[in-house]
Protein backbone atom coordinates (compact mmCIF):
# COMPACT_ATOMS: atom_id res chain seq x y z
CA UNK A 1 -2.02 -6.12 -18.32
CA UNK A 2 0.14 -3.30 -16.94
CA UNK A 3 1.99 -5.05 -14.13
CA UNK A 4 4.18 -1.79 -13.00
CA UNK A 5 6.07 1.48 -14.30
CA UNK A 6 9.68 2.95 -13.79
CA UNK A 7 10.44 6.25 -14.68
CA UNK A 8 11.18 9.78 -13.63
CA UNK A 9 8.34 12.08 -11.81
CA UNK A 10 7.67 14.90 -13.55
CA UNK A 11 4.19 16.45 -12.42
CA UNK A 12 2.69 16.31 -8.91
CA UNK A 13 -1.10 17.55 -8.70
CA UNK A 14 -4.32 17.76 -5.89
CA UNK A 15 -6.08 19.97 -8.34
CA UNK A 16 -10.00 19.18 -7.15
CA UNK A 17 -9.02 16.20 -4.90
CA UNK A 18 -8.14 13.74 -7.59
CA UNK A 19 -5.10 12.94 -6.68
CA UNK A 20 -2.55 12.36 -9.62
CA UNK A 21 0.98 12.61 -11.10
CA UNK A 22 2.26 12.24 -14.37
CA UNK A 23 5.26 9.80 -14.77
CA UNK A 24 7.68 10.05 -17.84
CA UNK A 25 8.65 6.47 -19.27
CA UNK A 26 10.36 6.36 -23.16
CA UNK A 27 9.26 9.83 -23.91
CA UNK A 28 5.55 9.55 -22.76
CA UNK A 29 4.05 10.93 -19.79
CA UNK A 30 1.66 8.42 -17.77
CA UNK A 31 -1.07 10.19 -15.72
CA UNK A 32 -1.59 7.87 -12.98
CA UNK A 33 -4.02 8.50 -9.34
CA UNK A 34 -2.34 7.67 -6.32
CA UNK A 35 -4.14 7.32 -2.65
CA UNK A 36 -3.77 10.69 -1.23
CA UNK A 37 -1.49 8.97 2.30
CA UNK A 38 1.05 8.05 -0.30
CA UNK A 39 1.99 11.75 -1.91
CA UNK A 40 3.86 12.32 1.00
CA UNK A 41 6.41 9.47 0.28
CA UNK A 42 6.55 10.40 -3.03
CA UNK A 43 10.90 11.51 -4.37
CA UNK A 44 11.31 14.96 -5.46
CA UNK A 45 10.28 16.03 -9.04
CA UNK A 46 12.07 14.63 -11.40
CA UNK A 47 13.44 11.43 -9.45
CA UNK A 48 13.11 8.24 -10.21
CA UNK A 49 9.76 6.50 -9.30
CA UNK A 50 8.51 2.64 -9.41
CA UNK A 51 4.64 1.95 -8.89
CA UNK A 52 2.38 -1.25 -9.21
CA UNK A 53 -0.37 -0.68 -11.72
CA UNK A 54 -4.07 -1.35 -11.96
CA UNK A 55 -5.34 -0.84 -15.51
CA UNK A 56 -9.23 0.03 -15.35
CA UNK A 57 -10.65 0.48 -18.58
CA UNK A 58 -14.56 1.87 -18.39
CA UNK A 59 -16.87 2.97 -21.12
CA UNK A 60 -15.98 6.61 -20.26
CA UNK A 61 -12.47 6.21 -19.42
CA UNK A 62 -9.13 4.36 -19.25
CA UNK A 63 -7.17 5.28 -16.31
CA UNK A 64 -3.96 4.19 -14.20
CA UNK A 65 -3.78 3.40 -10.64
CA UNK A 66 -0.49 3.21 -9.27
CA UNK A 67 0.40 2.07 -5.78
CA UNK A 68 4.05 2.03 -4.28
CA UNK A 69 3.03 -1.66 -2.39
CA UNK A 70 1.88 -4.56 -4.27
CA UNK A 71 0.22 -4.98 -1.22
CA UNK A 72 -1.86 -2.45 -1.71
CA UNK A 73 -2.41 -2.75 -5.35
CA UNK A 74 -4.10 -6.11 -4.34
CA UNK A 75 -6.60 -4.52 -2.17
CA UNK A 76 -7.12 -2.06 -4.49
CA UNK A 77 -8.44 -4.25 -7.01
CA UNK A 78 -10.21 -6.84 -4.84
CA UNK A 79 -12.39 -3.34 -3.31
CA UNK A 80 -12.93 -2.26 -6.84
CA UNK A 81 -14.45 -5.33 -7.39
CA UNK A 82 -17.37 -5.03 -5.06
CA UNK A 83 -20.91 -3.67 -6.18
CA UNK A 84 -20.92 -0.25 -5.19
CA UNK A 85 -17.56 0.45 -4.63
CA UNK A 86 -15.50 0.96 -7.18
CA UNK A 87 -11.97 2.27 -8.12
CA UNK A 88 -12.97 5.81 -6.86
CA UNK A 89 -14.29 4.81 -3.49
CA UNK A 90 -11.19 1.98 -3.39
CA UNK A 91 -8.84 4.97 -3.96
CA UNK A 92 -10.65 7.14 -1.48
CA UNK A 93 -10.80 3.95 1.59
CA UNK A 94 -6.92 3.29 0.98
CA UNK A 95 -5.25 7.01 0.81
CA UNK A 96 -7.19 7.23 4.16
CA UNK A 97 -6.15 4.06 5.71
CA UNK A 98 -3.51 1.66 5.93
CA UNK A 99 -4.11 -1.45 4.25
CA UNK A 100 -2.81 -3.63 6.98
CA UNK A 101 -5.26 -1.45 9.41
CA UNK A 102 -8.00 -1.90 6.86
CA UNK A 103 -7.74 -5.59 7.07
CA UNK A 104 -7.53 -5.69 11.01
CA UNK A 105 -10.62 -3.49 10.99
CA UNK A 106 -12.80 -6.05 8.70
CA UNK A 107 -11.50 -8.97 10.71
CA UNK A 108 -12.41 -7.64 14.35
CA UNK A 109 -16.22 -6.71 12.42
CA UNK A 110 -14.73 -2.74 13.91
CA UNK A 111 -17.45 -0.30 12.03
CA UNK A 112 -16.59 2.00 13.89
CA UNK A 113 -13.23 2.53 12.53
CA UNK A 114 -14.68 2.06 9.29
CA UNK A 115 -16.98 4.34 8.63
CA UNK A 116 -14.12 7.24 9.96
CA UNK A 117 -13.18 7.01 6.23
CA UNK A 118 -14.69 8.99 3.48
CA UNK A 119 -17.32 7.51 1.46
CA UNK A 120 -17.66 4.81 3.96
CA UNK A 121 -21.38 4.96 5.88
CA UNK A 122 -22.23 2.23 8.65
CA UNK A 123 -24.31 0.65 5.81
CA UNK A 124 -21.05 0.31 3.65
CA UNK A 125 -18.68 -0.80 6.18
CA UNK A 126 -21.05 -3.63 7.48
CA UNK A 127 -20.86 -4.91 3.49
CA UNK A 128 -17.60 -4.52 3.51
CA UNK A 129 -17.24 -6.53 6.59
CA UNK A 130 -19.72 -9.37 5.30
CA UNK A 131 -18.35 -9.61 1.82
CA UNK A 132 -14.22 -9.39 3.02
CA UNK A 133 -13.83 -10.76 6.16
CA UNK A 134 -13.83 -14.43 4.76
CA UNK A 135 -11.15 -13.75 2.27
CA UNK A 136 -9.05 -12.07 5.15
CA UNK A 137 -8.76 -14.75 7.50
CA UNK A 138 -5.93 -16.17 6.22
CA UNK A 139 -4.23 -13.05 5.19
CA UNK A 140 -0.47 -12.74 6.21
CA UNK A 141 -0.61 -9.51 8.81
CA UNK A 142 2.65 -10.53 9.74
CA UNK A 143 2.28 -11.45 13.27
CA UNK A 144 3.80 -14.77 12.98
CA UNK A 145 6.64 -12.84 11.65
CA UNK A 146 7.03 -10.00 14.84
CA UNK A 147 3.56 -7.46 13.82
CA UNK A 148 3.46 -4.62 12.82
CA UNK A 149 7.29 -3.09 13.63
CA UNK A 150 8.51 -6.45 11.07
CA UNK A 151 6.06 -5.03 8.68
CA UNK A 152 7.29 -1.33 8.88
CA UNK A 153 10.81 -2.85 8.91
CA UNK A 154 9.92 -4.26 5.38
CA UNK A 155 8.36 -1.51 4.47
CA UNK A 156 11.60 0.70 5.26
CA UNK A 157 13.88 -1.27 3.96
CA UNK A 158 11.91 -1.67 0.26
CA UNK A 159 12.08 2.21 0.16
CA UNK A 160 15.21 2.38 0.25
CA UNK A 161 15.26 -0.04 -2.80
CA UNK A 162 15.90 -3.71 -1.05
CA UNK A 163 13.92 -6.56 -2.64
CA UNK A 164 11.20 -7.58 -0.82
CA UNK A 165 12.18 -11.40 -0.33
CA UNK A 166 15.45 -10.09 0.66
CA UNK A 167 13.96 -7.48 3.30
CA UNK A 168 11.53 -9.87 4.58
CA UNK A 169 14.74 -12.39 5.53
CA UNK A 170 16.78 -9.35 6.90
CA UNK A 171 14.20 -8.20 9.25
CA UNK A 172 13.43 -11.32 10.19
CA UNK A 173 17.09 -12.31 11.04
CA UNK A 174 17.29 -8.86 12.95
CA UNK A 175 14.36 -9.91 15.04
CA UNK A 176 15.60 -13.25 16.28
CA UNK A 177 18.58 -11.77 17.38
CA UNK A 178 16.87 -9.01 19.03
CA UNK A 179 14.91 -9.67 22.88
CA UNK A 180 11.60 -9.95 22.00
CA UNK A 181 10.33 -7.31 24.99
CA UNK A 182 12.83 -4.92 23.36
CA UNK A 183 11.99 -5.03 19.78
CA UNK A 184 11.03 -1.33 18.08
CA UNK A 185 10.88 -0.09 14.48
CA UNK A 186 14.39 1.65 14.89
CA UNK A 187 16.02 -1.40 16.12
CA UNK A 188 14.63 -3.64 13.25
CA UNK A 189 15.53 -1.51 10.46
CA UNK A 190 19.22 -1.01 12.00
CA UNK A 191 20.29 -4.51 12.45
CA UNK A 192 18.33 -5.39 9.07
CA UNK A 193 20.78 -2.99 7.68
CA UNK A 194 23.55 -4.56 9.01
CA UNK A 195 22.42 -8.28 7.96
CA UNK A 196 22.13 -6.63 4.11
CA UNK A 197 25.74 -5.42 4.10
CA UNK A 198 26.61 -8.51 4.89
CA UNK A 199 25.50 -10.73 1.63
């Protein structure tokens, strides 16, 4: 099992909407497909690049996934896993979503939303809805923890190469020292900072 890859970008291409890059490692270059939302937090060619891997091997092909969340390699998997999905469609629902606003969507049974995304029809999304919402209902959106500004916080702070734990226990410092009215993204990430510098 390929868990995850570090090396240096060197090839960036949209070439008949399969999104991919190639990713040099010990001499080799990995082609890998990314969701199309997350070219544009991609470095610069010929930076340095981390990605979670998915590994699907098919009778006609053996391909990468990469993802820059583990998060999202998670969903990934569990939506190629459904009959008449698939990594292609999985790939297509989460470069056109978040995955945090994917889950909300399946929990509050919101087809509407759902079928906004390509290669998702109203008879799709209700499956999705029926065969996910019971293993989302105890997913961690991160309220408990502040919503959606915590989880950007993370998110921010992870980019700019923090462990996760670590991030997680910054932001969270940051927002219980922080008036809960006043709380914002900007605010979070700041303090969080601050809190880091500090260990």
């Amino acid at each position: 099992m390929l868990e995850f890859i570090r090396g240096r970008l060197v090839e960036v291409d949209l070439v008949k909407n399969l999104p991919k890059i190639i990713v040099e490692n010990g001499g080799l270059g990995y082609q890998i497909l990314l969701p199309i939302n997350q070219f544009s937090m991609l470095p610069a060619l010929g930076s340095p690049l981390f990605l979670y891997l998915s590994f699907i091997v098919r009778e006609d092909a053996h391909t990468l996934y990469g993802f820059l969340h583990k998060q999202e390699r998670s969903l990934f998997i569990t939506l190629s896993d459904l009959s008449g999905v698939g990594p292609r469609t999985a790939l297509t629902i989460l470069g056109n979503i978040a995955h945090i606003e994917f889950i909300k969507a399946i929990l509050a049974n919101d087809i509407t939303r759902l079928v906004q995304i390509p290669s998702v029809g109203k008879k799709t999304a209700e499956r999705l809805i029926i065969e996910l919402k019971d293993r989302f209902m105890d997913y961690p959106l991160g309220e408990n923890k502040g919503g959606i500004p915590f989880l950007d916080a993370v998110r921010a702070l992870t980019n700019l190469g923090y462990d996760r734990s670590l991030a997680e226990e910054a932001v969270l410092q940051a927002k219980n020292a922080l008036d809960v009215e006043m709380i914002d993204l900007s605010s979070l990430v700041k303090i969080s900072l601050q809190n880091l510098r500090k260990r």
